[in-house]
N, C-alpha and C. Protein backbone atom coordinates (compact mmCIF):
# COMPACT_ATOMS: atom_id res chain seq x y z
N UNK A 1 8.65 -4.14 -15.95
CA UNK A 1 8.69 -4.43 -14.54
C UNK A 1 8.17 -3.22 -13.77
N UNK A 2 7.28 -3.48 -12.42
CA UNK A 2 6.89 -2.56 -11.73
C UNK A 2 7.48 -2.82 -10.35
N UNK A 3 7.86 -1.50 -9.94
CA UNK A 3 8.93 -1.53 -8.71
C UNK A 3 8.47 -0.54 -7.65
N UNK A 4 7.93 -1.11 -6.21
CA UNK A 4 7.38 0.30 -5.16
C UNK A 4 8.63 -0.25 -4.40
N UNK A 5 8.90 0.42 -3.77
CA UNK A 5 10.02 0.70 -2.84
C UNK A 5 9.59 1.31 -1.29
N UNK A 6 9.55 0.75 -0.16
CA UNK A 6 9.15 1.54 0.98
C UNK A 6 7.87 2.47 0.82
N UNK A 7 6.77 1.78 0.53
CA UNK A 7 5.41 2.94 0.41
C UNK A 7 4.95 2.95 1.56
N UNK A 8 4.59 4.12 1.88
CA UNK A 8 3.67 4.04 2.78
C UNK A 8 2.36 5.36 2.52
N UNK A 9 1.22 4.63 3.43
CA UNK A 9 -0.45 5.54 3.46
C UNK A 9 -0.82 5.76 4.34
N UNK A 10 -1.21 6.61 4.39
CA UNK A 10 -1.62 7.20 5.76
C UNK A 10 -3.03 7.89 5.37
N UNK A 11 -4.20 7.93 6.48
CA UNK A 11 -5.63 8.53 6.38
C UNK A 11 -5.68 9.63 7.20
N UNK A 12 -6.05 10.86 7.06
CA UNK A 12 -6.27 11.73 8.06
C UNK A 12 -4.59 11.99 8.30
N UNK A 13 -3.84 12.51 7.43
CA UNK A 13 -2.56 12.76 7.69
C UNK A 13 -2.35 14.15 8.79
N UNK A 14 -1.66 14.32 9.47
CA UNK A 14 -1.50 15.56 10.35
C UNK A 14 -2.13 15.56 11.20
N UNK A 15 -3.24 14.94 11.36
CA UNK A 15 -4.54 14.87 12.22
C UNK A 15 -4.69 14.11 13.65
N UNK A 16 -5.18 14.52 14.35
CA UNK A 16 -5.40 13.64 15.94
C UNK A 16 -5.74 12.25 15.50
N UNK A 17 -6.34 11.45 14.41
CA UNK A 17 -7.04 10.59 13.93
C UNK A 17 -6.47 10.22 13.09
N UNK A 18 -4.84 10.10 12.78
CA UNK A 18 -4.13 9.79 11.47
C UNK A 18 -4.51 8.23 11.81
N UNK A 19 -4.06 7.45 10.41
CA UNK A 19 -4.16 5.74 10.51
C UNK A 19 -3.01 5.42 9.69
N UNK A 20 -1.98 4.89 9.69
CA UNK A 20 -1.03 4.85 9.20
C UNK A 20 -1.17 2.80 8.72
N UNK A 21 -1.87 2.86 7.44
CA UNK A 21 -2.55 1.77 7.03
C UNK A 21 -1.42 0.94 6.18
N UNK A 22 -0.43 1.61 5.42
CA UNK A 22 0.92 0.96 4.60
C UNK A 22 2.15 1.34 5.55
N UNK A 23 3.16 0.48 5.92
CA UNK A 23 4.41 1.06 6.36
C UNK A 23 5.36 0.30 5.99
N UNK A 24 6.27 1.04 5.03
CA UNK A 24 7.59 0.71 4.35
C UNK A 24 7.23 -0.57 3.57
N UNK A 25 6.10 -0.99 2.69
CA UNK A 25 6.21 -1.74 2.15
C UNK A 25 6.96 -2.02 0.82
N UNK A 26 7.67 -2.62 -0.02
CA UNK A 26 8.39 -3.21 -0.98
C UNK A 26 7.89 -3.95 -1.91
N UNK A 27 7.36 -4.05 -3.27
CA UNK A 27 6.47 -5.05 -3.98
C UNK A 27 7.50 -4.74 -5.14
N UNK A 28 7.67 -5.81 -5.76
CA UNK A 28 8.29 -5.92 -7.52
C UNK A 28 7.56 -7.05 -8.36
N UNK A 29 7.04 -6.92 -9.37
CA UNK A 29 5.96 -7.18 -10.44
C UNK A 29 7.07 -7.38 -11.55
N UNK A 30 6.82 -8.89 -12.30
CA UNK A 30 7.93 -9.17 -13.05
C UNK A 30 6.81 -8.50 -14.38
N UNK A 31 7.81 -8.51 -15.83
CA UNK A 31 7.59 -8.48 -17.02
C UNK A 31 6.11 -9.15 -17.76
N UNK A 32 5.41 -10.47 -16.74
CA UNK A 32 4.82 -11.15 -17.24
C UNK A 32 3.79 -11.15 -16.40
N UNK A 33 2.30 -11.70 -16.96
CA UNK A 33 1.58 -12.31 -15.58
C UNK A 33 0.70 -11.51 -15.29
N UNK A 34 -0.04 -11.55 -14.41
CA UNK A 34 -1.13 -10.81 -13.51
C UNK A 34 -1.24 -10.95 -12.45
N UNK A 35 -1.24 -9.40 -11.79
CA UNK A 35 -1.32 -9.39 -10.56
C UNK A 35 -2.42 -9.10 -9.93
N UNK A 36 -3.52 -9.25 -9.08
CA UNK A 36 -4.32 -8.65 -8.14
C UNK A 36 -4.54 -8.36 -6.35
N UNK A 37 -4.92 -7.45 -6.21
CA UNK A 37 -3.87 -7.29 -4.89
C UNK A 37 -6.01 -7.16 -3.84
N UNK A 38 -6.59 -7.43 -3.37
CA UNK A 38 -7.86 -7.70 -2.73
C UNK A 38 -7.71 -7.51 -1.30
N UNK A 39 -8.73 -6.78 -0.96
CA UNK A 39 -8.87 -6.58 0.52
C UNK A 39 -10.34 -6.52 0.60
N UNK A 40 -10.97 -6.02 2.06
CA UNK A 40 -12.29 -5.48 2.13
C UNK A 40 -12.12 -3.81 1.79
N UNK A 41 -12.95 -3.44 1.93
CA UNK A 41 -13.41 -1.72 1.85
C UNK A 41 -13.14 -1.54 3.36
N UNK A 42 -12.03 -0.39 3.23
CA UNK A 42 -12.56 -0.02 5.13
C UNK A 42 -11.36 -0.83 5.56
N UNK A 43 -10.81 -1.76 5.49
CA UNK A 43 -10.14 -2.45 6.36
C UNK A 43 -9.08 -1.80 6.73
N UNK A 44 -8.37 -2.34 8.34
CA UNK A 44 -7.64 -1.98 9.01
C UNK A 44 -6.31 -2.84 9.04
């Protein structure tokens, strides 16, 4: 099993220009199966 707990990402951390792109997210991934997770490049 795979377990994230509250992740979060941020671009340009510290910066006038931070992007705070993940906040407090939670995902659990059982024993079995496949997962794929798809976005664009770049996206907001």
């Amino acid at each position: 099993m795979i377990k994230l707990d509250r992740v979060n990402k941020y671009f340009n951390r510290f910066k006038r220009n931070q992007i705070h792109v993940i906040n407090k997210t939670s995902l659990e991934f059982g024993n079995t199966g496949l997962v794929a997770i798809l976005g664009n490049s770049g996206s907001r």
